[in-house]
C-alpha atoms as a PDB file:
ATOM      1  CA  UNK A   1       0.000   0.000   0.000  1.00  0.00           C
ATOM      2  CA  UNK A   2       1.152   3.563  -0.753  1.00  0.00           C
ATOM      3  CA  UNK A   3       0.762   6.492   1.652  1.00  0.00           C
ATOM      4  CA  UNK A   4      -0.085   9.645  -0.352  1.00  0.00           C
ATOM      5  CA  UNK A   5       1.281  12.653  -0.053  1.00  0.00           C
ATOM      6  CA  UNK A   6       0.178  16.263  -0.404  1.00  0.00           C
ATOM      7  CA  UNK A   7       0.007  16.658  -3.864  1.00  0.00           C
ATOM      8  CA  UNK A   8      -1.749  13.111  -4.492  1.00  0.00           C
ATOM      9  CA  UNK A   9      -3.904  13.688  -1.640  1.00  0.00           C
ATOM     10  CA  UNK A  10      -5.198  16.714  -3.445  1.00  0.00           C
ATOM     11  CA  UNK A  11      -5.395  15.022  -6.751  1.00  0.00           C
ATOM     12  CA  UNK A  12      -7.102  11.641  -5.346  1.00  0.00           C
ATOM     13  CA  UNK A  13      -9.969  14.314  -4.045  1.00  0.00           C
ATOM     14  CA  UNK A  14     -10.432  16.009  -7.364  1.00  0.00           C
ATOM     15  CA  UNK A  15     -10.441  11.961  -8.878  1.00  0.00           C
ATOM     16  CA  UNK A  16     -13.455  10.998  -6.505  1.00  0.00           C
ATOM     17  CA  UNK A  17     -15.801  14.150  -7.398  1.00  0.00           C
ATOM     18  CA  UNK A  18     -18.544  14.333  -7.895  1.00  0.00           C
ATOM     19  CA  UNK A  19     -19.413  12.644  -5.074  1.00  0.00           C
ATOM     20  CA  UNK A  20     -20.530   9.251  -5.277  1.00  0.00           C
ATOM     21  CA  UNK A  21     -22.770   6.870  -2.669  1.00  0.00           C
ATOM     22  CA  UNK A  22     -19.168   4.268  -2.986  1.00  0.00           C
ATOM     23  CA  UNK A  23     -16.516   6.800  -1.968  1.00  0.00           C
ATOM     24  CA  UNK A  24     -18.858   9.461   0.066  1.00  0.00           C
ATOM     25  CA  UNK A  25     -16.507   8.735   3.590  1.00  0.00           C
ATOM     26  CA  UNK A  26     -13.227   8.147   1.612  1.00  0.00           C
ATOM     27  CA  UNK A  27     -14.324  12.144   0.189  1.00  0.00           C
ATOM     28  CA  UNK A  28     -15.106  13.315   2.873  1.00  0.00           C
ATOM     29  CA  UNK A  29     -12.008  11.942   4.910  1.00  0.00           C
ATOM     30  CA  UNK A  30      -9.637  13.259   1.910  1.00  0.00           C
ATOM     31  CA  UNK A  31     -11.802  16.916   1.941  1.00  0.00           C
ATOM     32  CA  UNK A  32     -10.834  17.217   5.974  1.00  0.00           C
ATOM     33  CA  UNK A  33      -7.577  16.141   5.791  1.00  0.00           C
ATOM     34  CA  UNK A  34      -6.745  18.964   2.265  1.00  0.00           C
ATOM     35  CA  UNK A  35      -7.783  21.262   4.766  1.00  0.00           C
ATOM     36  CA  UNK A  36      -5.864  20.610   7.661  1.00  0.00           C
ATOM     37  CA  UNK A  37      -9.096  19.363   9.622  1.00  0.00           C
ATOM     38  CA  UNK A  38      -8.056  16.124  10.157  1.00  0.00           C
ATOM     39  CA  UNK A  39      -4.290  15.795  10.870  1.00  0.00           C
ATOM     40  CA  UNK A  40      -4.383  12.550  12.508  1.00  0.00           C
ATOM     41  CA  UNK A  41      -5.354  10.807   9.223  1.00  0.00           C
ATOM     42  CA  UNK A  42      -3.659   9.128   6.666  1.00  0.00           C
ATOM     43  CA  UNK A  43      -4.839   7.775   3.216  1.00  0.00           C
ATOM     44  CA  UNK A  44      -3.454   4.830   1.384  1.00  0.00           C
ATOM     45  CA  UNK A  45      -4.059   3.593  -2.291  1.00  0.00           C
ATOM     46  CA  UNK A  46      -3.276  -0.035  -3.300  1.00  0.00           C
ATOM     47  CA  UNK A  47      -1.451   1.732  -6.248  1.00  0.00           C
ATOM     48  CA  UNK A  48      -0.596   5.247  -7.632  1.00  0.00           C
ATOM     49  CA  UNK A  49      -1.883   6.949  -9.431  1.00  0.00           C
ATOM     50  CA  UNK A  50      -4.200   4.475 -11.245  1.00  0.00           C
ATOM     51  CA  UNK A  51      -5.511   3.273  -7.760  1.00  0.00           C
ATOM     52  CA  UNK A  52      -8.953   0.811  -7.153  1.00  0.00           C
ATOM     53  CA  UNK A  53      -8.643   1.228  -3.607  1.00  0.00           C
ATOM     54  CA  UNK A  54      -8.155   3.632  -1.127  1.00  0.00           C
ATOM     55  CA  UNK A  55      -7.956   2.957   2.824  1.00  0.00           C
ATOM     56  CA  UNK A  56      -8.016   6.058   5.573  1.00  0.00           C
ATOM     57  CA  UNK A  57      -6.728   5.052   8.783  1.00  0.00           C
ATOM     58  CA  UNK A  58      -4.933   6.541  11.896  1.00  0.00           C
ATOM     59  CA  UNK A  59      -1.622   7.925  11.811  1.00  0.00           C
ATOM     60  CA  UNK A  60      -0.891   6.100  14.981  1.00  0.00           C
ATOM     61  CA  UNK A  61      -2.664   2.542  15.254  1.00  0.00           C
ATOM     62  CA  UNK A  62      -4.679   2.483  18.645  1.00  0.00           C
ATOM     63  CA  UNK A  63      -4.614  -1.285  20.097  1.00  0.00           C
ATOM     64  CA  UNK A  64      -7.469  -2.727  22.542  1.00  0.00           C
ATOM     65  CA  UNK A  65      -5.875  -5.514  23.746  1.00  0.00           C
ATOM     66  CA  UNK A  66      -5.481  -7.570  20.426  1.00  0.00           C
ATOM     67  CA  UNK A  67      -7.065  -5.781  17.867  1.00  0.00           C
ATOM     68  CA  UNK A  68      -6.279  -2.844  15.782  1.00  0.00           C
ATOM     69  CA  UNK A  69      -8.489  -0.576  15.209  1.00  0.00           C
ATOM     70  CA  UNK A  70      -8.303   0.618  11.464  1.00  0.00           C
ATOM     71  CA  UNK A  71     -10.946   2.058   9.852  1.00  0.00           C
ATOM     72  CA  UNK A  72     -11.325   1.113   6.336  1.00  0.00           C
ATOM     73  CA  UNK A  73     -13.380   3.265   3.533  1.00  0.00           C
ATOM     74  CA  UNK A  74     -15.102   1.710   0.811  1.00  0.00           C
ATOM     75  CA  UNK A  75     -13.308   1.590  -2.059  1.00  0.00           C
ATOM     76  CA  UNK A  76     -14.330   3.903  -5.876  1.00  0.00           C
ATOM     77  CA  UNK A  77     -14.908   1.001  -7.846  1.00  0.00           C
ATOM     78  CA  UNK A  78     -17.553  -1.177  -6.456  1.00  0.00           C
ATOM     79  CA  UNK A  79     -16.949  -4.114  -8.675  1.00  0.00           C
ATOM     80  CA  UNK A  80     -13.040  -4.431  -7.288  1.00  0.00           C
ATOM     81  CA  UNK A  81     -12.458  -6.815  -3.762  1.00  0.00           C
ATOM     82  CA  UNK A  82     -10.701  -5.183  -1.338  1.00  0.00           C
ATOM     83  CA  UNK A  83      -7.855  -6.783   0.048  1.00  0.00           C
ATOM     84  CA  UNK A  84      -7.400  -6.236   4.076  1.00  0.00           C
ATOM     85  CA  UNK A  85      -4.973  -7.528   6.339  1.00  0.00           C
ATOM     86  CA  UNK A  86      -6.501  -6.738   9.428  1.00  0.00           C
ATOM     87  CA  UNK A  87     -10.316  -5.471   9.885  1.00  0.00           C
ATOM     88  CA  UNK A  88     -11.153  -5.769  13.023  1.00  0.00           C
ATOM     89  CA  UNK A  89     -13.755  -3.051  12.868  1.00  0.00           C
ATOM     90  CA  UNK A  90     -15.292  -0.932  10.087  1.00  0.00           C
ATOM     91  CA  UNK A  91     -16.940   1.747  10.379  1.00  0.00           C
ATOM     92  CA  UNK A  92     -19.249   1.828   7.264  1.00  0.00           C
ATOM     93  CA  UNK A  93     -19.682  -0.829   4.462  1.00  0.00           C
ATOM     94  CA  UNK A  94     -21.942  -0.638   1.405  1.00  0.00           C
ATOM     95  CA  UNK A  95     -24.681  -3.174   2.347  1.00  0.00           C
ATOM     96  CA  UNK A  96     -24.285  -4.819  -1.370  1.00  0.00           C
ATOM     97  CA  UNK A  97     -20.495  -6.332  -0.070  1.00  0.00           C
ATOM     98  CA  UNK A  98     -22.008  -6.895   3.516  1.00  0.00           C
ATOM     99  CA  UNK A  99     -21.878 -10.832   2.582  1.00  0.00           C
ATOM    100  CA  UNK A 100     -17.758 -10.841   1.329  1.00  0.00           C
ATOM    101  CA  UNK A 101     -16.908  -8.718   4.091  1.00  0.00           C
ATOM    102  CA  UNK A 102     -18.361 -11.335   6.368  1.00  0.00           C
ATOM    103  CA  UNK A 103     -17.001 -13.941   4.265  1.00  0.00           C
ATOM    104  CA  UNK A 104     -13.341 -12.167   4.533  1.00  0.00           C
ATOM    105  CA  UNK A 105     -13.294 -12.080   8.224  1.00  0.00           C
ATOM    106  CA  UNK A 106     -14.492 -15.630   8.860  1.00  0.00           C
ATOM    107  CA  UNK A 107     -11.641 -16.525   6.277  1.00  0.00           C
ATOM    108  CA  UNK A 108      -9.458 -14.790   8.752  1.00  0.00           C
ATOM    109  CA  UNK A 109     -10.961 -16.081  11.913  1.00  0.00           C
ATOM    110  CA  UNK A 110     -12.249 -12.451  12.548  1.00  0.00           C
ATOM    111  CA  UNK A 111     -15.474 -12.615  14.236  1.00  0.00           C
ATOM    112  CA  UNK A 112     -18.396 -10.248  12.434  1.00  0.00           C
ATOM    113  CA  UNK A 113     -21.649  -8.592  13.453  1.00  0.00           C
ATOM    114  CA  UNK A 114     -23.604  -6.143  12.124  1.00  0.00           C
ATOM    115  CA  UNK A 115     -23.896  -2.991  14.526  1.00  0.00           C
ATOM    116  CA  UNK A 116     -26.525  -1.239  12.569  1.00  0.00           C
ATOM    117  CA  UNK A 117     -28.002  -0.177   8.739  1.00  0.00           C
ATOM    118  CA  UNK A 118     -27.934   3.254   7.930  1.00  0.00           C
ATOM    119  CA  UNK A 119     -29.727   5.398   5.346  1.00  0.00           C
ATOM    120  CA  UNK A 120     -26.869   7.227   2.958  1.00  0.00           C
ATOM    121  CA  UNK A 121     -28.840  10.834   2.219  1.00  0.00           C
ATOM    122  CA  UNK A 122     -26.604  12.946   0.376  1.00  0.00           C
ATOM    123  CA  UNK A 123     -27.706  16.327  -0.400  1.00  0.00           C
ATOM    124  CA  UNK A 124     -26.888  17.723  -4.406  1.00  0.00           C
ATOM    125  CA  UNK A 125     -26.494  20.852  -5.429  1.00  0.00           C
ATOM    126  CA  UNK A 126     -27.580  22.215  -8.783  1.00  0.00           C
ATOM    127  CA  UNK A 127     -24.983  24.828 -10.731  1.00  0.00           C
ATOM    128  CA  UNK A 128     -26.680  27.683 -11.430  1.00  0.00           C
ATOM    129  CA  UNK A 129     -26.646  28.077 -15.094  1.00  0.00           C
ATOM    130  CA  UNK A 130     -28.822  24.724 -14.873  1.00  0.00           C
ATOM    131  CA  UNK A 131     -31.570  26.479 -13.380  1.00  0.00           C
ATOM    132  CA  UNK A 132     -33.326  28.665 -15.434  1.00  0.00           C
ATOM    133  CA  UNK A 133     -37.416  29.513 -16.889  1.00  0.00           C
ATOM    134  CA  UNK A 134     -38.721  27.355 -19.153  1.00  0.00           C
ATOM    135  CA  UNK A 135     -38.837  28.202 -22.547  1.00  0.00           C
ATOM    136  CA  UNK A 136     -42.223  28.307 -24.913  1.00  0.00           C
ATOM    137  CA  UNK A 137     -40.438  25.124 -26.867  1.00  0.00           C
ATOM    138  CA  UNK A 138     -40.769  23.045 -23.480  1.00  0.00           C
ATOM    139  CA  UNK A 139     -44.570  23.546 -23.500  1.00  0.00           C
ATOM    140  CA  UNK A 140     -45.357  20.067 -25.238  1.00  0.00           C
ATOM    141  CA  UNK A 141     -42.828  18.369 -22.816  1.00  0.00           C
ATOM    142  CA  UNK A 142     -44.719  19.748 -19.849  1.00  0.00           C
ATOM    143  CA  UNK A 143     -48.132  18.692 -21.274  1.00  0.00           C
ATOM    144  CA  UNK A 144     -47.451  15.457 -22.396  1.00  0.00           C
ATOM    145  CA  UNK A 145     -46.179  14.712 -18.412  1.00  0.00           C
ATOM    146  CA  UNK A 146     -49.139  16.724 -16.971  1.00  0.00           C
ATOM    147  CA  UNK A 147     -51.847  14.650 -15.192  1.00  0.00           C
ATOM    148  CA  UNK A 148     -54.548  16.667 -16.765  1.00  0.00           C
ATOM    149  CA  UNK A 149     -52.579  17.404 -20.048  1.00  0.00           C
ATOM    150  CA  UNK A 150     -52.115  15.217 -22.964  1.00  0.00           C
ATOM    151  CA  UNK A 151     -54.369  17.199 -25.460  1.00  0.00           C
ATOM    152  CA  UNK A 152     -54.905  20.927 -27.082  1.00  0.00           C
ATOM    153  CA  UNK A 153     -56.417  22.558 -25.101  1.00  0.00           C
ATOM    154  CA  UNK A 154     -54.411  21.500 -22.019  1.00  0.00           C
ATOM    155  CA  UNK A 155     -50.995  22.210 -24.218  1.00  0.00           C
ATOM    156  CA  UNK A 156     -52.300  25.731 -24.981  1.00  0.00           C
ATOM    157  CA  UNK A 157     -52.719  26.250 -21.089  1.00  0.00           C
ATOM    158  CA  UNK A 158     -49.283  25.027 -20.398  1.00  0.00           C
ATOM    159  CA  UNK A 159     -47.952  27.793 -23.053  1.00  0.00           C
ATOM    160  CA  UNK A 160     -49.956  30.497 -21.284  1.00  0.00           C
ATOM    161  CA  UNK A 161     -48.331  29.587 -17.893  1.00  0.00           C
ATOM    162  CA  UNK A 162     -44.760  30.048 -19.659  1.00  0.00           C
ATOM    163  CA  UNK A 163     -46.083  32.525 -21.714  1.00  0.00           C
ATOM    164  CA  UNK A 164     -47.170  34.720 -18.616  1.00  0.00           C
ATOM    165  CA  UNK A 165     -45.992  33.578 -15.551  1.00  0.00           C
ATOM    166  CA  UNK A 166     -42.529  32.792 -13.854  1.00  0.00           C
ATOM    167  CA  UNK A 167     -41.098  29.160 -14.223  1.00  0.00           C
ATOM    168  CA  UNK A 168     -38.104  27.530 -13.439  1.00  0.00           C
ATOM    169  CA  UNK A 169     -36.883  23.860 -14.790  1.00  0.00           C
ATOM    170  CA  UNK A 170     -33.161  22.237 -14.065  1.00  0.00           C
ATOM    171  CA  UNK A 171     -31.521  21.621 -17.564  1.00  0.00           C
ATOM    172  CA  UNK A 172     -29.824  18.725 -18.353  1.00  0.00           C
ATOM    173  CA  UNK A 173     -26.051  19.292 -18.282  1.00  0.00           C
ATOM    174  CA  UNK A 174     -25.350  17.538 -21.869  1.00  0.00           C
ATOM    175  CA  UNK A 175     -27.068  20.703 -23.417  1.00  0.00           C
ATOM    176  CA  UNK A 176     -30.533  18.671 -23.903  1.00  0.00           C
ATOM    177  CA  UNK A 177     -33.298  19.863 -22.351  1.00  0.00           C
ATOM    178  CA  UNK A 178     -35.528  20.035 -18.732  1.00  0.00           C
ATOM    179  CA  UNK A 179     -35.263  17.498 -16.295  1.00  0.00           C
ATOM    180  CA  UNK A 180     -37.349  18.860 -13.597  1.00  0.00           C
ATOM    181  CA  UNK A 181     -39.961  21.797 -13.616  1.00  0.00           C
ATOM    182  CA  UNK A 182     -42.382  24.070 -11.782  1.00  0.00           C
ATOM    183  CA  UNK A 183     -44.264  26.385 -13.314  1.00  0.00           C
ATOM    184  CA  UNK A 184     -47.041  28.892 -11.774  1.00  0.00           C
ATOM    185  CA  UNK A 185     -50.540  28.870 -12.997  1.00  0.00           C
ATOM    186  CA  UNK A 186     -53.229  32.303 -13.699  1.00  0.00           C
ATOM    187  CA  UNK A 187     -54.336  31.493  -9.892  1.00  0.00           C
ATOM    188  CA  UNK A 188     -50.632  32.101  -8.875  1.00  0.00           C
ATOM    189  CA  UNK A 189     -50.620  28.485  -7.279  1.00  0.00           C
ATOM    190  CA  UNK A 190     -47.454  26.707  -7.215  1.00  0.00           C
ATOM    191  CA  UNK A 191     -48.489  23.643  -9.790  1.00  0.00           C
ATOM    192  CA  UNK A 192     -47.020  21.023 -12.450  1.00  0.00           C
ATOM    193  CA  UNK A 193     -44.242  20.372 -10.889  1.00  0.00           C
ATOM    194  CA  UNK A 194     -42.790  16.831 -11.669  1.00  0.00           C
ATOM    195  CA  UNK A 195     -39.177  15.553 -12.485  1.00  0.00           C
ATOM    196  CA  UNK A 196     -38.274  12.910 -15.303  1.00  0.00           C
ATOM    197  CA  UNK A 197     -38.477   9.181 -13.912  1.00  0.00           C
ATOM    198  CA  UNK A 198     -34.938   8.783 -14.424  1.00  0.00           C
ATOM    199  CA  UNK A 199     -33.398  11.845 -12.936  1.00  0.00           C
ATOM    200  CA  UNK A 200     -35.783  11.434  -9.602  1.00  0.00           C
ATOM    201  CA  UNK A 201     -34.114  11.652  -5.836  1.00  0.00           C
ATOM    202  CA  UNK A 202     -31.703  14.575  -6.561  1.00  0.00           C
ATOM    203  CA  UNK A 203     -32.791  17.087  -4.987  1.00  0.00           C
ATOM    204  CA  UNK A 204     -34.503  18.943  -8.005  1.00  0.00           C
ATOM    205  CA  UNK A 205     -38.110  19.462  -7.225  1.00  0.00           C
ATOM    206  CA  UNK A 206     -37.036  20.808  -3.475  1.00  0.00           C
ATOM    207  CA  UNK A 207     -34.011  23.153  -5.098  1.00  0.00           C
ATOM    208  CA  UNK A 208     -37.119  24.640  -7.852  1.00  0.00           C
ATOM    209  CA  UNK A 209     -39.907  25.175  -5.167  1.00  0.00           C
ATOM    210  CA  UNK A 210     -37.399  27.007  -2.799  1.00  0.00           C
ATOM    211  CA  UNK A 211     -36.300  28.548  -5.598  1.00  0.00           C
ATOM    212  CA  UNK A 212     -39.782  29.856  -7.119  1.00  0.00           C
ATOM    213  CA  UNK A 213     -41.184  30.730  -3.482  1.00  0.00           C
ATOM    214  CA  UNK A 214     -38.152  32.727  -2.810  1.00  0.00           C
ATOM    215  CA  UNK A 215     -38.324  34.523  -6.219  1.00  0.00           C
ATOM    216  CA  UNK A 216     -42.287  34.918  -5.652  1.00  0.00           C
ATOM    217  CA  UNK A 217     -42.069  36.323  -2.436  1.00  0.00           C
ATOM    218  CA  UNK A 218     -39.637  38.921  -3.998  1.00  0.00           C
ATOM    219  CA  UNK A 219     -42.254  40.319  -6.631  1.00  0.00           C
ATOM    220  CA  UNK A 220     -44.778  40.310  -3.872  1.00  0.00           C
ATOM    221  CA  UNK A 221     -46.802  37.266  -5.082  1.00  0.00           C
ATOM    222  CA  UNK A 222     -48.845  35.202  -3.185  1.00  0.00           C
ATOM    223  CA  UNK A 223     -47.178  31.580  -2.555  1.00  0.00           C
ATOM    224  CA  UNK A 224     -49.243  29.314  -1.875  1.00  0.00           C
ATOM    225  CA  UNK A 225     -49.713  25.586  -3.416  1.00  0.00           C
ATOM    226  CA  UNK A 226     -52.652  22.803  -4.166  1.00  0.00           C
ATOM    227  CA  UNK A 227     -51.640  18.964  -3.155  1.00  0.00           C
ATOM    228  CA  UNK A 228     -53.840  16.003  -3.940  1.00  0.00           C
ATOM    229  CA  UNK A 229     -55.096  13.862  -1.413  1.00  0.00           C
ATOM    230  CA  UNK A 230     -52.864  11.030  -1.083  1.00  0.00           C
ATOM    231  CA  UNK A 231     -49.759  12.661  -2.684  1.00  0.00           C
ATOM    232  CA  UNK A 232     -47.611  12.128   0.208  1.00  0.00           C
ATOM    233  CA  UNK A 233     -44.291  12.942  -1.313  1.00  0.00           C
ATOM    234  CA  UNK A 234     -45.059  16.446  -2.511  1.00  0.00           C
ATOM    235  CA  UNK A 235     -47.136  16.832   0.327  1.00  0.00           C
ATOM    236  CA  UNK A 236     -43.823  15.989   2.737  1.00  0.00           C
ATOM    237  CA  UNK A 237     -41.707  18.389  -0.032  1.00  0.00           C
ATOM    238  CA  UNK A 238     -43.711  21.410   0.660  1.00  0.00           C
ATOM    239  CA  UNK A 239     -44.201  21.309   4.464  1.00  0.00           C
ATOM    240  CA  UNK A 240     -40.400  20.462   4.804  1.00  0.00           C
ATOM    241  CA  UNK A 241     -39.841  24.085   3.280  1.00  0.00           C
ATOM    242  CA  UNK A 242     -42.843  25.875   5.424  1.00  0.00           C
ATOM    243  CA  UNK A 243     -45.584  25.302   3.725  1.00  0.00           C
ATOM    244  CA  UNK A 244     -48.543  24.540   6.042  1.00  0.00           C
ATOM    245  CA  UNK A 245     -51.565  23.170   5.627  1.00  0.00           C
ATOM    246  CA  UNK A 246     -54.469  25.149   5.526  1.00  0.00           C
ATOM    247  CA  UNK A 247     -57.396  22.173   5.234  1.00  0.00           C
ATOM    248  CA  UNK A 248     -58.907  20.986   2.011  1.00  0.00           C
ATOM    249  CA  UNK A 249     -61.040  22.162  -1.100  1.00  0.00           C
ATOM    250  CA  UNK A 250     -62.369  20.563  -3.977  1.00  0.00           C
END
């Protein structure tokens, strides 16, 4: 194994962003330590600079009475077995290896239990010149997603709400177009708001409604939203960002 250095500690961070669900510790770790947060650390690649795995431990190895405790990060590319000489404890493992980590330590006579499974919730920001207002072109994208769209007359309300009213979608970073909208209707209610299937759990619909209130609040626009019965995710988005609920209406 090769301890890194300065200079490859700062490359190795720039190597595992964006930030990934497989190396979020091992980032974080190598973030701390570039900015002299976490000077009792030490990060170690099985090779340089072309590395599969990458191990942050201790500077000085603390023994209780047989064991060594060395924490071991998960390493970038999932599909690659890590090789450990001694894991007597680890701190987080992605539950998809659980079973060969297990398998490892019984291999090694290491006993192995489970302390506890933990939810990885990463927040993402979106780069501003992503976010920006819809344009008239995305009207028969919006429609053909729109519960109540899908025809005309519902495509030439959808062009009236860009037409008229403020919007805001997250582009696509590949220069295609939106991935994730909200648009305002005559009412002024908050409404259409949905993200593409694929491109779901980022972070986009929260980052747009914050967003749009904030920008509504500025013009001096009423903010204010309709949620169907039921809808329990945007129902949970909105009150998580102050929106309370004021009883229902048909």
């Amino acid at each position: 194994m090769i301890v890194l250095g300065e200079d490859e500690l700062q490359q190795a961070e720039k190597a595992l962003a964006p930030l990934s669900p497989a190396a979020v510790k091992v980032y974080g770790c190598l973030f701390s330590i570039n900015r002299g947060k976490a000077l009792n650390l030490e990060v170690v690649a099985d090779s340089w600079p072309d590395f599969s795995v990458l191990v942050c431990k201790p500077k000085v190895q603390v023994r209780f009475k047989h064991l060594t405790h060395t924490p071991h990060i998960p390493n970038r590319h999932t599909d690659n077995a890590a090789r450990y000489t001694e894991v007597p404890y680890i701190y987080s493992v992605d539950i998809n290896h659980l079973d060969a980590v297990t398998d490892l330590a019984a291999q090694h006579g290491v006993p192995a239990r489970t302390q506890c499974v933990m939810h990885l919730l990463p927040l993402f920001s979106v780069p501003e010149d992503r976010i920006r207002p819809l344009q008239a072109e995305h009207a028969a994208l919006v429609n053909s997603t729109w519960k109540y769209g899908g025809d005309h007359n519902s495509y030439n309300s959808v062009l009236g709400y860009i037409s008229n009213h403020p919007s805001l979608c997250v582009m696509d970073e590949g220069g295609g177009g939106p991935l994730s909208w909200v648009l305002v209707y005559h009412h002024l209610a908050l409404g259409l708001l949905y993200t593409l299937p694929q491109h779901r759990r980022k972070g986009y619909a929260k980052t747009l409604v914050s967003r749009m209130a904030g920008r509504l609040l500025e013009l001096g626009y009423p903010v204010y939203c309709f949620v169907e019965e039921g809808n329990s995710a945007s129902y949970g988005l909105f009150t998580s960002l102050g929106f309370t609920s004021s009883g229902c209406c048909d």
